[in-house]
PDB file of N, CA and C in Angstrom:
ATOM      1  N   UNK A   1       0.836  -1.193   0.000  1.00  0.00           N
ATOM      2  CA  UNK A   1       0.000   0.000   0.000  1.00  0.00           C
ATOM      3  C   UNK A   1       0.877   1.251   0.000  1.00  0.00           C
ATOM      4  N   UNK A   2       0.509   2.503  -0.356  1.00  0.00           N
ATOM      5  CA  UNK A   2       1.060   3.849  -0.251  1.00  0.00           C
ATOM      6  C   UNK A   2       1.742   3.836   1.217  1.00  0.00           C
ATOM      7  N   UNK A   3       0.636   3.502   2.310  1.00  0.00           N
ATOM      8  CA  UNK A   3       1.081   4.135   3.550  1.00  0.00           C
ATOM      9  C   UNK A   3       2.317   2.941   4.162  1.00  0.00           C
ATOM     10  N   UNK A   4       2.322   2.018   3.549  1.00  0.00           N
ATOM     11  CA  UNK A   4       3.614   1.169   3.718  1.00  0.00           C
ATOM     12  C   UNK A   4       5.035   1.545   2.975  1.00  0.00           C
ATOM     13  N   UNK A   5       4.699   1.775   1.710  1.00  0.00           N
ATOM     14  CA  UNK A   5       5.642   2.917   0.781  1.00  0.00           C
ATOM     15  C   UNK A   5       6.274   3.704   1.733  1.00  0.00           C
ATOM     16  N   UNK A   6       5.480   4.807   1.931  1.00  0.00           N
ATOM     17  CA  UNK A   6       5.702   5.708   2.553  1.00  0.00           C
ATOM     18  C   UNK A   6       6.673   5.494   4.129  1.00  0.00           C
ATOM     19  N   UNK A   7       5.890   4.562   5.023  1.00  0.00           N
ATOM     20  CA  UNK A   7       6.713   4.465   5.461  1.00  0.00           C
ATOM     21  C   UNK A   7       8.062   3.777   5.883  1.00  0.00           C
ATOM     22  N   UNK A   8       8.577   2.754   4.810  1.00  0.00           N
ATOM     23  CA  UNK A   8       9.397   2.234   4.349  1.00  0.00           C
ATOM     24  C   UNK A   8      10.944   3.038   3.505  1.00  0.00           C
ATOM     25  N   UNK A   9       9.901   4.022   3.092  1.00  0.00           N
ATOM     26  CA  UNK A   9      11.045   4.859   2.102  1.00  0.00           C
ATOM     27  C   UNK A   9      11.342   6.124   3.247  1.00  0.00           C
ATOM     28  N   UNK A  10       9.906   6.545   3.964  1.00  0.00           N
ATOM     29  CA  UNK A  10      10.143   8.100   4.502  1.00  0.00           C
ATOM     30  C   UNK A  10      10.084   8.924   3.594  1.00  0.00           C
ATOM     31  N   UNK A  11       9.108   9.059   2.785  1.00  0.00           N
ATOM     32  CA  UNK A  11       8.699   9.627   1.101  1.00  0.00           C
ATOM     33  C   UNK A  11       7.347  10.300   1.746  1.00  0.00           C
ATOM     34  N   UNK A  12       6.824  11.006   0.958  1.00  0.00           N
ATOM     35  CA  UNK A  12       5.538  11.475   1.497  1.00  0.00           C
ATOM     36  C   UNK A  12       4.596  10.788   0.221  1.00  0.00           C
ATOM     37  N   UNK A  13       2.955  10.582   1.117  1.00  0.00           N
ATOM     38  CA  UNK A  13       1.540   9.709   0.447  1.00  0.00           C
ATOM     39  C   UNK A  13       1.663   9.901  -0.988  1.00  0.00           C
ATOM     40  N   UNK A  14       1.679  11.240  -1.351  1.00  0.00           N
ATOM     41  CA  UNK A  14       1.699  11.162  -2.837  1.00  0.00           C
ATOM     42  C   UNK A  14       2.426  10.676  -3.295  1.00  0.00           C
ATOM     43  N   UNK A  15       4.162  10.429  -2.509  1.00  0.00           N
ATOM     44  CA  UNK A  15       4.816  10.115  -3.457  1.00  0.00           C
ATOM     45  C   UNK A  15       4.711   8.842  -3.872  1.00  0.00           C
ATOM     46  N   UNK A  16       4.633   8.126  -2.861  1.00  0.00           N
ATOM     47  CA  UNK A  16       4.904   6.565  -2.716  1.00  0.00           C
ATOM     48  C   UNK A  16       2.937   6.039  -3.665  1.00  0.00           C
ATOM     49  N   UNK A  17       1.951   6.883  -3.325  1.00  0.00           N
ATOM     50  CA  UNK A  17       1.332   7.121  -4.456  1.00  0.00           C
ATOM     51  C   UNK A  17       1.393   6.844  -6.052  1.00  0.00           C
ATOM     52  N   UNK A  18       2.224   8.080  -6.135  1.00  0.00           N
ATOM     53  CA  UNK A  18       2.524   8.032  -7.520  1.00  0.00           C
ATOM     54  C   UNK A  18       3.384   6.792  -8.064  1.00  0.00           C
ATOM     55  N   UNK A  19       4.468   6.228  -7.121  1.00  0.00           N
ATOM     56  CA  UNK A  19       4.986   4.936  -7.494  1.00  0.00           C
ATOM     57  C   UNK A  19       4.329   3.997  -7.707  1.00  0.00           C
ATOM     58  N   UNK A  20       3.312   3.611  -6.976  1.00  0.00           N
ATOM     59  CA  UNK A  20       1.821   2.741  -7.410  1.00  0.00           C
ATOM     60  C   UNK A  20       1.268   3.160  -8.611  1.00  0.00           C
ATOM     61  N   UNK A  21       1.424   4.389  -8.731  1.00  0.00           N
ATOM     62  CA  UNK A  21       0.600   4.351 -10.431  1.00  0.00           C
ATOM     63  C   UNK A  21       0.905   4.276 -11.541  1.00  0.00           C
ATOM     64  N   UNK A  22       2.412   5.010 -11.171  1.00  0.00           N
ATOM     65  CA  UNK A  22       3.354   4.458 -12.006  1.00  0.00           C
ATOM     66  C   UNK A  22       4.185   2.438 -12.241  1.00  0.00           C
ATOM     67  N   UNK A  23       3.626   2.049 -11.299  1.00  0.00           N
ATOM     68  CA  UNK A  23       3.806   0.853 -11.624  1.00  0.00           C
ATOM     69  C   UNK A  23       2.600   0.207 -11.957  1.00  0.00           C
ATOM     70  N   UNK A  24       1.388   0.919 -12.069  1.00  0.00           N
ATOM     71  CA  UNK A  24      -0.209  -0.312 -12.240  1.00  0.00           C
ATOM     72  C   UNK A  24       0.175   0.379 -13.919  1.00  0.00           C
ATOM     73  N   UNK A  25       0.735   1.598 -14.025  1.00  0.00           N
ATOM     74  CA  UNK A  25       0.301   1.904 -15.677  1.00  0.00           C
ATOM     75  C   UNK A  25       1.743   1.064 -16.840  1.00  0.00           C
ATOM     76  N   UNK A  26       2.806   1.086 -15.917  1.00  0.00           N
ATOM     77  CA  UNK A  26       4.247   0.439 -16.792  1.00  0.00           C
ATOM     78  C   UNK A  26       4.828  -0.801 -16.689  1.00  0.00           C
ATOM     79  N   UNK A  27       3.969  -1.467 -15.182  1.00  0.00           N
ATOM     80  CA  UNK A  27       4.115  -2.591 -15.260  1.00  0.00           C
ATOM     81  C   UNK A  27       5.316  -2.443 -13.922  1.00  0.00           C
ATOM     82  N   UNK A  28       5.795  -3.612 -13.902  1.00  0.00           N
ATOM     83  CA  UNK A  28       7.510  -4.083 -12.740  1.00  0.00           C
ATOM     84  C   UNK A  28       8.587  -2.752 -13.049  1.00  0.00           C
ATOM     85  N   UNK A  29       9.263  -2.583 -12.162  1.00  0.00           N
ATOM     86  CA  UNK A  29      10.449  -1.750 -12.501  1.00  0.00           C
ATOM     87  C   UNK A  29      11.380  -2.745 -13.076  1.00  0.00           C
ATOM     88  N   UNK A  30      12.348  -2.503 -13.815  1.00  0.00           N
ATOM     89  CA  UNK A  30      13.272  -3.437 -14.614  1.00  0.00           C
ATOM     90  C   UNK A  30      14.094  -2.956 -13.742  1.00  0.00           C
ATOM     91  N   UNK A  31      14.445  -1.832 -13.374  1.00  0.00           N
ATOM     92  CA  UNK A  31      16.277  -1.141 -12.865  1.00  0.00           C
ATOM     93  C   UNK A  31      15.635   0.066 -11.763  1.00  0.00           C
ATOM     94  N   UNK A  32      16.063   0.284 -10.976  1.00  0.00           N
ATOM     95  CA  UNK A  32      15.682   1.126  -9.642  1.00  0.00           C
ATOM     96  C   UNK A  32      15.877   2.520 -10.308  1.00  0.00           C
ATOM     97  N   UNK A  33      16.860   3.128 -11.005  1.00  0.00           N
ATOM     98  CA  UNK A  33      16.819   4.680 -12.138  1.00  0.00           C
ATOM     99  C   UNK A  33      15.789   4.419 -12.626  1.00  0.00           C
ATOM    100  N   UNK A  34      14.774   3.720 -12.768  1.00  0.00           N
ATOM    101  CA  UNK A  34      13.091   3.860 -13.340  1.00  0.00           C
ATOM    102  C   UNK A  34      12.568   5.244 -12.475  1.00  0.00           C
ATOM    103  N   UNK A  35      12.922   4.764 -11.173  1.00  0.00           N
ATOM    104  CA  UNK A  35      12.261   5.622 -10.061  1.00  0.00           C
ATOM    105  C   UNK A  35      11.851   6.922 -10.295  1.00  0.00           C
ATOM    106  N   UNK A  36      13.414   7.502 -11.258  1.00  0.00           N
ATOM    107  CA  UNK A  36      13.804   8.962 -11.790  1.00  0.00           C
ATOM    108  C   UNK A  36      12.543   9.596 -12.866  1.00  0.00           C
ATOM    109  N   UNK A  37      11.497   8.336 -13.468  1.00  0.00           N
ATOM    110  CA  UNK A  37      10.451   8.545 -14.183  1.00  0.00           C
ATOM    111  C   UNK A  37       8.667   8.543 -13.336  1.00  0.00           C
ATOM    112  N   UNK A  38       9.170   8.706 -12.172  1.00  0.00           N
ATOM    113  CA  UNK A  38       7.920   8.881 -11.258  1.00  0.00           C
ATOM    114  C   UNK A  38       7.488   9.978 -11.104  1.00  0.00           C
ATOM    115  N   UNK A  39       6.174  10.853 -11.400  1.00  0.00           N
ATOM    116  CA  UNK A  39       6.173  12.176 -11.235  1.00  0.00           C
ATOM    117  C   UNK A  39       6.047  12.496  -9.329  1.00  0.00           C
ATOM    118  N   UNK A  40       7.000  13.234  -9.047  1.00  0.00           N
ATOM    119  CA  UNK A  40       7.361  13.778  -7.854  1.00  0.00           C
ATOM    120  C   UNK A  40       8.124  12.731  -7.129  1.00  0.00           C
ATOM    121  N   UNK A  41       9.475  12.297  -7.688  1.00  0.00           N
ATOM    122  CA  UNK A  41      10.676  11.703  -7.377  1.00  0.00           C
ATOM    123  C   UNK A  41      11.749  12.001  -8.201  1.00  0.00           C
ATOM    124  N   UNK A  42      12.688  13.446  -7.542  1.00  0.00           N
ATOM    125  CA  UNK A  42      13.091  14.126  -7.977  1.00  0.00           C
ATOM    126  C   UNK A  42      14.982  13.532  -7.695  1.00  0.00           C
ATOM    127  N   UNK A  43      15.763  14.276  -8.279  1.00  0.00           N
ATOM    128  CA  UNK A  43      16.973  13.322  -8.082  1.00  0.00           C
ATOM    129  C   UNK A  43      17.574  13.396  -6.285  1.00  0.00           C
ATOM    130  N   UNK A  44      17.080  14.424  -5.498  1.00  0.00           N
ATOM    131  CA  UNK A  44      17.365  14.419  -4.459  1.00  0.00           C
ATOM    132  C   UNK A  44      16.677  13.086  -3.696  1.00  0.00           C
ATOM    133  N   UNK A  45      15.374  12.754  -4.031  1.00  0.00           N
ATOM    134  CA  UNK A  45      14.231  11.812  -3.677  1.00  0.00           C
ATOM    135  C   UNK A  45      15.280  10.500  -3.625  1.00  0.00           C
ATOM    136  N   UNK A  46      15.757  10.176  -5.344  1.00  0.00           N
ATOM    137  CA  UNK A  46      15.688   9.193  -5.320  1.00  0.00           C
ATOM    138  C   UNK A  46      17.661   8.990  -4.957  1.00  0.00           C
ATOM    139  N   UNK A  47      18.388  10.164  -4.692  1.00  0.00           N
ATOM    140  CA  UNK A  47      19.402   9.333  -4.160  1.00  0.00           C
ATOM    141  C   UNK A  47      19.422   9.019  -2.405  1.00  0.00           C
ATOM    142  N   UNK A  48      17.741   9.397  -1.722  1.00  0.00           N
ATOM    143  CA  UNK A  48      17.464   9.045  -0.584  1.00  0.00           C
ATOM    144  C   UNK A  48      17.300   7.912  -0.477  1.00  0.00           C
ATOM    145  N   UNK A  49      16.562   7.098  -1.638  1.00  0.00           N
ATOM    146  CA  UNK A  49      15.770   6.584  -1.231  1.00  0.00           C
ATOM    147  C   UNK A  49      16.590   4.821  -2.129  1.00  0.00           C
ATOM    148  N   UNK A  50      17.214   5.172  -3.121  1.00  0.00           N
ATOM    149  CA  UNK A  50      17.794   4.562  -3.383  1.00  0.00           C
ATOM    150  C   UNK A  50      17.969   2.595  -3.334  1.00  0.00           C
ATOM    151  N   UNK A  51      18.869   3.185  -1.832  1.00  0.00           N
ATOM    152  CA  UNK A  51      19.533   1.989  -0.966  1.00  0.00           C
ATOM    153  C   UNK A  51      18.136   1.100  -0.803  1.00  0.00           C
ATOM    154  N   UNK A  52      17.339   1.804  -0.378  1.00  0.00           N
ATOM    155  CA  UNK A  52      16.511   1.045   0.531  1.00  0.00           C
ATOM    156  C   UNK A  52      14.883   0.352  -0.849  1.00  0.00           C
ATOM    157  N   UNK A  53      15.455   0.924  -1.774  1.00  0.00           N
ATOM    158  CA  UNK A  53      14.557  -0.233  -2.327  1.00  0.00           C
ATOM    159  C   UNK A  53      15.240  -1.246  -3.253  1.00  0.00           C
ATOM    160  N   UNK A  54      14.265  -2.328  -3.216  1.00  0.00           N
ATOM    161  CA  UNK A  54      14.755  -3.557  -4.129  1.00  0.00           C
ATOM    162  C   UNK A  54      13.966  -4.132  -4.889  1.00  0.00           C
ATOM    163  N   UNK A  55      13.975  -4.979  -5.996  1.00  0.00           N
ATOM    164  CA  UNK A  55      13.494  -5.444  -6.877  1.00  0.00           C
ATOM    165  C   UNK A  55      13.259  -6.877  -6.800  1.00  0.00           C
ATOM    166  N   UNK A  56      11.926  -6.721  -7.208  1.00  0.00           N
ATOM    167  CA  UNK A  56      11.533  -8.482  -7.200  1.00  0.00           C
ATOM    168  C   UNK A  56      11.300  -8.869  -8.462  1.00  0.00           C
TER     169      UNK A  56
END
């Protein structure tokens, strides 16, 4: 869910949001620099947030 996103990353609702929608509309992330195509995950965002996600 968003509010697990959220607090997993420390991202705010919309953002972790928008990663959900951006993944129901493009499908799996292939490579974590996808992230950089999320609207409101900006390059500061995503060298936070980085580390802490992973790919299944």
């Amino acid at each position: 869910t968003a509010k697990d996103i959220k607090d997993k990353l420390s991202i705010t609702i919309a953002q972790a949001q928008a990663i959900i929608d951006y993944r129901k509309a493009n499908g799996a992330f292939s490579c974590i620099e996808q992230l950089l195509e999320v609207k409101g995950i900006g390059q500061k965002t995503y060298e936070k947030i980085r580390g802490l996600v992973t790919l299944r």
